[in-house]
Protein backbone atom coordinates (compact mmCIF):
# COMPACT_ATOMS: atom_id res chain seq x y z
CA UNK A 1 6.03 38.11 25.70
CA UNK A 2 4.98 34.92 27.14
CA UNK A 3 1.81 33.60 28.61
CA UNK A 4 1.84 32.46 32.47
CA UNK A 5 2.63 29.22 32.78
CA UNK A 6 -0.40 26.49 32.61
CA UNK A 7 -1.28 24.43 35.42
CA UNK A 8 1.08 21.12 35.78
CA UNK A 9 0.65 18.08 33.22
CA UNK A 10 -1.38 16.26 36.15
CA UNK A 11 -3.80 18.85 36.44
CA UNK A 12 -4.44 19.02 33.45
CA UNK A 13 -5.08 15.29 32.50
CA UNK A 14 -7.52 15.20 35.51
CA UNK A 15 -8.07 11.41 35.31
CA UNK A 16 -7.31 8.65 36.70
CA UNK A 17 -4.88 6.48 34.57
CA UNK A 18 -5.38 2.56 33.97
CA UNK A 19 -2.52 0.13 33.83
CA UNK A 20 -0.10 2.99 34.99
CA UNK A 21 2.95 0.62 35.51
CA UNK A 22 2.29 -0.89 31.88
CA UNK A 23 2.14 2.33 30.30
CA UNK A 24 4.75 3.49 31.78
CA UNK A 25 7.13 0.66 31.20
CA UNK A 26 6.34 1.33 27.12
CA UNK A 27 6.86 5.18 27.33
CA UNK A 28 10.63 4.27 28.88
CA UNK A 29 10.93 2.20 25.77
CA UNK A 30 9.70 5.09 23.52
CA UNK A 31 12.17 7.39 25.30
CA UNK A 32 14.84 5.90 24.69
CA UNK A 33 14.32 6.70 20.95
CA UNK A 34 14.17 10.34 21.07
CA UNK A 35 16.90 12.43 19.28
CA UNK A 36 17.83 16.21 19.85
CA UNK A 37 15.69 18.32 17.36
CA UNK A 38 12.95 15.78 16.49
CA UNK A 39 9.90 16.27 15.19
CA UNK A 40 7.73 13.89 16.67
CA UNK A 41 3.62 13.70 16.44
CA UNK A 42 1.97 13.21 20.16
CA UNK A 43 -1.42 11.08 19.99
CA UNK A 44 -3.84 11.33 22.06
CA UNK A 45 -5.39 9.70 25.49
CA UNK A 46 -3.85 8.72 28.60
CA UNK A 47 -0.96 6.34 26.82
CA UNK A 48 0.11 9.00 24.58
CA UNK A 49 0.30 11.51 28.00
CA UNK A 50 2.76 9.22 29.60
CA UNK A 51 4.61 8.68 26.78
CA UNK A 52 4.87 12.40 26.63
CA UNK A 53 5.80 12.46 30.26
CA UNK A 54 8.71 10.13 29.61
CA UNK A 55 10.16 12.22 26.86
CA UNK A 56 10.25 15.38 28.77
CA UNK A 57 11.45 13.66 31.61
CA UNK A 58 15.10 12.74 29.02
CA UNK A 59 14.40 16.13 27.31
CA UNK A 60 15.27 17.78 30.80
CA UNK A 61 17.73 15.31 31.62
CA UNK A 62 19.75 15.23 28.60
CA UNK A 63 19.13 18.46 27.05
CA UNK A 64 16.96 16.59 23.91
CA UNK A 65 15.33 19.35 22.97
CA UNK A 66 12.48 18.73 20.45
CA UNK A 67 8.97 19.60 18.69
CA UNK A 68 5.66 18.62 19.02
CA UNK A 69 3.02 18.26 16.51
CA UNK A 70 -0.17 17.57 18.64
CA UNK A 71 -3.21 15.09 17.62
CA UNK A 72 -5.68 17.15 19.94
CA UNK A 73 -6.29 20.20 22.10
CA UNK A 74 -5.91 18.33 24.94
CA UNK A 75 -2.38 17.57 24.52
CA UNK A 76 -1.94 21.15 23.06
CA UNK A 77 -2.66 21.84 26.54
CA UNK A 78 -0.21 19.37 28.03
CA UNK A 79 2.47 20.59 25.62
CA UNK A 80 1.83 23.97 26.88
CA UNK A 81 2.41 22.61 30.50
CA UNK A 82 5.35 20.86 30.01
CA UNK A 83 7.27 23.61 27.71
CA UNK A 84 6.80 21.89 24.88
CA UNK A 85 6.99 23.33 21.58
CA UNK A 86 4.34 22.64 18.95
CA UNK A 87 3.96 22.56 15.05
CA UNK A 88 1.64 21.85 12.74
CA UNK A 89 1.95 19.19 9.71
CA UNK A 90 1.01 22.42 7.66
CA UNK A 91 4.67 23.46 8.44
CA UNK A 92 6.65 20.02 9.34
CA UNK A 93 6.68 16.10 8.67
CA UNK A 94 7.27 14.41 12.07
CA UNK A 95 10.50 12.39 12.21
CA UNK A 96 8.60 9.82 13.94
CA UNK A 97 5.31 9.49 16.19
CA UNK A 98 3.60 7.70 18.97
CA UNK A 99 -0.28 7.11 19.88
CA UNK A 100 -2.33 4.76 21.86
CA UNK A 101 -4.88 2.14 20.49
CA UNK A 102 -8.21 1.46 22.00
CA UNK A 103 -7.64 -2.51 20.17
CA UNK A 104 -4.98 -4.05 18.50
CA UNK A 105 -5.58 -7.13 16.45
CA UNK A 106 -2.85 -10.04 15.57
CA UNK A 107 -2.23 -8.44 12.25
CA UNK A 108 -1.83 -4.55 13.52
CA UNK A 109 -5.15 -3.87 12.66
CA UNK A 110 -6.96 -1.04 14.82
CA UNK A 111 -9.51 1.06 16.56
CA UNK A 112 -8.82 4.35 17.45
CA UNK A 113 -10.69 7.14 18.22
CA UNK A 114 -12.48 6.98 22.08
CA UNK A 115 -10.94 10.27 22.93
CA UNK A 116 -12.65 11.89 19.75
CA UNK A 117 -9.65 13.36 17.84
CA UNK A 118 -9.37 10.04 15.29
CA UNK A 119 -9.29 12.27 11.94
CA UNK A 120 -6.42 14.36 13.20
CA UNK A 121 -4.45 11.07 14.45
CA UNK A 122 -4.73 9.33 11.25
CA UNK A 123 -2.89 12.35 10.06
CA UNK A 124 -0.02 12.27 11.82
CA UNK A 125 0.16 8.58 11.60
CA UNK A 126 0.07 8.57 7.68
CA UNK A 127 2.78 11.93 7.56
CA UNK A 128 4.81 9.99 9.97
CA UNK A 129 7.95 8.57 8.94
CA UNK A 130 8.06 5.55 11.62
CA UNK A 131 4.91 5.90 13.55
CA UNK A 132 4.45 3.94 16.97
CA UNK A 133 1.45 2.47 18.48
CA UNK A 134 2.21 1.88 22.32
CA UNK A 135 -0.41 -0.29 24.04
CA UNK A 136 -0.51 -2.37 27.12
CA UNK A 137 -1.81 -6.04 27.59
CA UNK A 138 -5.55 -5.12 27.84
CA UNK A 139 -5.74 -3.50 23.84
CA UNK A 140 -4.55 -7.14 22.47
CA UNK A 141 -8.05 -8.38 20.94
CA UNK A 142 -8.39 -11.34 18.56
CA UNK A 143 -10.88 -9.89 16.34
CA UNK A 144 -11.32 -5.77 15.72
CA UNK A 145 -15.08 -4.75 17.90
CA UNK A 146 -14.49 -7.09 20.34
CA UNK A 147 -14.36 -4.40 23.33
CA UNK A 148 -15.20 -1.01 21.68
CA UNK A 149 -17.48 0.30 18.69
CA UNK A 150 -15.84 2.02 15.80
CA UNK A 151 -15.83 5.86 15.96
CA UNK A 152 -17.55 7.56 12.79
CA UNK A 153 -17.02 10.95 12.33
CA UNK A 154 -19.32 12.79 11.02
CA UNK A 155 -20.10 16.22 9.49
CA UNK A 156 -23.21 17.49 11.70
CA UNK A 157 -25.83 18.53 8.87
CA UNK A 158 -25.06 14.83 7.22
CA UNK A 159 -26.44 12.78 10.63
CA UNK A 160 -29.64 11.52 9.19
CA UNK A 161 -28.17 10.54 5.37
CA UNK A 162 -25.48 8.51 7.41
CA UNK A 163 -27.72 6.89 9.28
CA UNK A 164 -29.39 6.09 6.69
CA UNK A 165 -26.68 4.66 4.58
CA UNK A 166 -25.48 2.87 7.71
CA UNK A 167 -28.85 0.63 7.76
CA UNK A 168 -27.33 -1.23 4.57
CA UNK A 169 -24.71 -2.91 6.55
CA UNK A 170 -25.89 -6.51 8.01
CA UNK A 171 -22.88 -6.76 10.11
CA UNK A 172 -23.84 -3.63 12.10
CA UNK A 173 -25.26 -4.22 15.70
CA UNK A 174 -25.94 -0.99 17.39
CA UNK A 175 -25.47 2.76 16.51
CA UNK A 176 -25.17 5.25 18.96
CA UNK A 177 -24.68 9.42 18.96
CA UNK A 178 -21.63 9.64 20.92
CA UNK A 179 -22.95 12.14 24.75
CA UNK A 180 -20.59 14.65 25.87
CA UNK A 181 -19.29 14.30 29.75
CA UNK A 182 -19.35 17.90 31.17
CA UNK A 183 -22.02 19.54 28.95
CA UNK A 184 -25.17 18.97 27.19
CA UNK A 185 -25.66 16.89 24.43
CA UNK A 186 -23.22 15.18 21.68
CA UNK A 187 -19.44 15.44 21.89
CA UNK A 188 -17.65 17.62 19.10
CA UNK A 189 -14.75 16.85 17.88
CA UNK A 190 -11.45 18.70 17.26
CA UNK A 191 -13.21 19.61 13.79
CA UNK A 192 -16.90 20.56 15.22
CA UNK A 193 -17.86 17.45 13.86
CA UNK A 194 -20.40 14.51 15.42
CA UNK A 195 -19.08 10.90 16.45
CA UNK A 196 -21.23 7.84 16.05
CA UNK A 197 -20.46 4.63 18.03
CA UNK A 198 -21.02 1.89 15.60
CA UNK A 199 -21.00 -1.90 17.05
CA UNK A 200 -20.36 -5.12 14.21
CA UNK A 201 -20.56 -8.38 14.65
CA UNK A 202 -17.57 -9.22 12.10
CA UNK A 203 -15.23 -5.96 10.43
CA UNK A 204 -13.96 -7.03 7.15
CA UNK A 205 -11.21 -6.18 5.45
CA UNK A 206 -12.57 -3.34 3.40
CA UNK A 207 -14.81 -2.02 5.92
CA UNK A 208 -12.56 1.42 6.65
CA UNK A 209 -13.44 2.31 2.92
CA UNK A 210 -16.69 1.54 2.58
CA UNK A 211 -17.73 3.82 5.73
CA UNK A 212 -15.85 6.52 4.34
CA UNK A 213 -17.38 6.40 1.09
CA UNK A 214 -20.76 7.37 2.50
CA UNK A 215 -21.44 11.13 1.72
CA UNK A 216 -21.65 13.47 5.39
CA UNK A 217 -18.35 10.98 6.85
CA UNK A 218 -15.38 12.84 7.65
CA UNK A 219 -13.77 9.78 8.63
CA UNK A 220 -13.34 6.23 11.04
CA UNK A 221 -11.83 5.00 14.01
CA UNK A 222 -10.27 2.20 11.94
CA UNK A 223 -6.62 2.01 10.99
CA UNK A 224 -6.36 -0.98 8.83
CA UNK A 225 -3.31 -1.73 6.92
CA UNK A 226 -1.40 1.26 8.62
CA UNK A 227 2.38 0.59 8.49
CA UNK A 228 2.90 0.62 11.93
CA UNK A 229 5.15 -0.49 15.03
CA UNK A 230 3.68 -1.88 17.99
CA UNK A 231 5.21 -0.97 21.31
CA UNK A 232 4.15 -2.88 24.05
CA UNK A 233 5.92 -3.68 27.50
């Protein structure tokens, strides 16, 4: 027996979408490379919705049927919507995936992680046979913290050590406990963990490792050295 229908993929994105006709132009691209029966991983944020949009749009069209393996609950909840099934990479390797970037530098270097779910994305992105970044114009940065901070994750009782550890760095600027929008307090993450906002004045190369070797971090909003393909209209 099935559940009732959810409410339609609009509703349940709720927000307004910047650079529409970009993103939209790159989804088309990223449509065009779906097979019948794929596996595919679905990233998160507003990019990765469109993209998602696009597929389903050839799925009904064409009779490509294929599987999901989500990067968050929010586009669990979109899947739902749109009839999408959904896996897990506990039970299957996606064929290929597709995310969003919050920056992109000239050597496919990234940030990821403004919409929270960064540990489960890097996931998908590693089990991924050809993963896909799709960006527009506006993610194109010449050096990685140009625009955004890098997303920490965090495990909760392990706040203060991090910290801590964090005050070693002489490249960091500014570190922030990531608010929630909607409720009280910090915003939890798709594995009840903490996010801190770190600002640097220069990333190097190494930088992804060296936060994650601090004791209490789950993992980082940067992807550096990912074997990637950047789609971009």
């Amino acid at each position: 027996m099935k559940w009732t229908k959810l409410q339609t993929a609009d509703g349940v994105w709720g927000r307004e979408i910047t650079n529409l006709a970009e993103k939209e132009r790159a989804a088309a691209i990223m449509a065009k490379k779906l097979k019948k029966g794929d596996v595919i991983g679905v990233g998160s944020g507003s990019t990765s919705f469109v993209t998602l949009k696009a597929l389903v749009s050839r799925r009904e069209s064409e009779g490509l049927d294929f599987i999901a393996i989500v990067t968050s609950i929010e586009m669990e909840l979109v899947c739902a919507a749109l009839s999408v099934p959904t896996t897990s990479l506990k039970v299957m390797r996606p064929d290929w995936s597709f995310d969003g970037a919050d920056e992109v530098d000239g050597k496919g270097n990234m940030i990821k992680g403004r919409g929270g779910a960064l540990l489960r994305e890097k996931l998908v992105i590693v089990a991924s046979k050809k993963p896909y970044i799709v960006i527009d114009q506006s993610k194109l940065v010449k050096r990685l913290g140009q625009n955004f901070p890098v997303p920490v994750e965090i495990y909760p009782d392990a706040i203060q050590i991090v910290l801590k550890a964090l005050k070693v760095f002489d490249t960091i600027t500014d570190v922030e406990l990531r608010q929630a929008e909607g409720k009280d307090g910090p915003i939890i993450t798709e594995n009840g963990n903490l996010i801190l906002d770190v600002k640097f004045s220069k990333i190097s190369n190494g930088m992804e490792q060296k936060l994650k070797s601090i004791v209490g971090v789950v993992d980082t909003g940067l992807f550096m050295g990912y074997k990637t393909t950047v789609v971009m209209s």
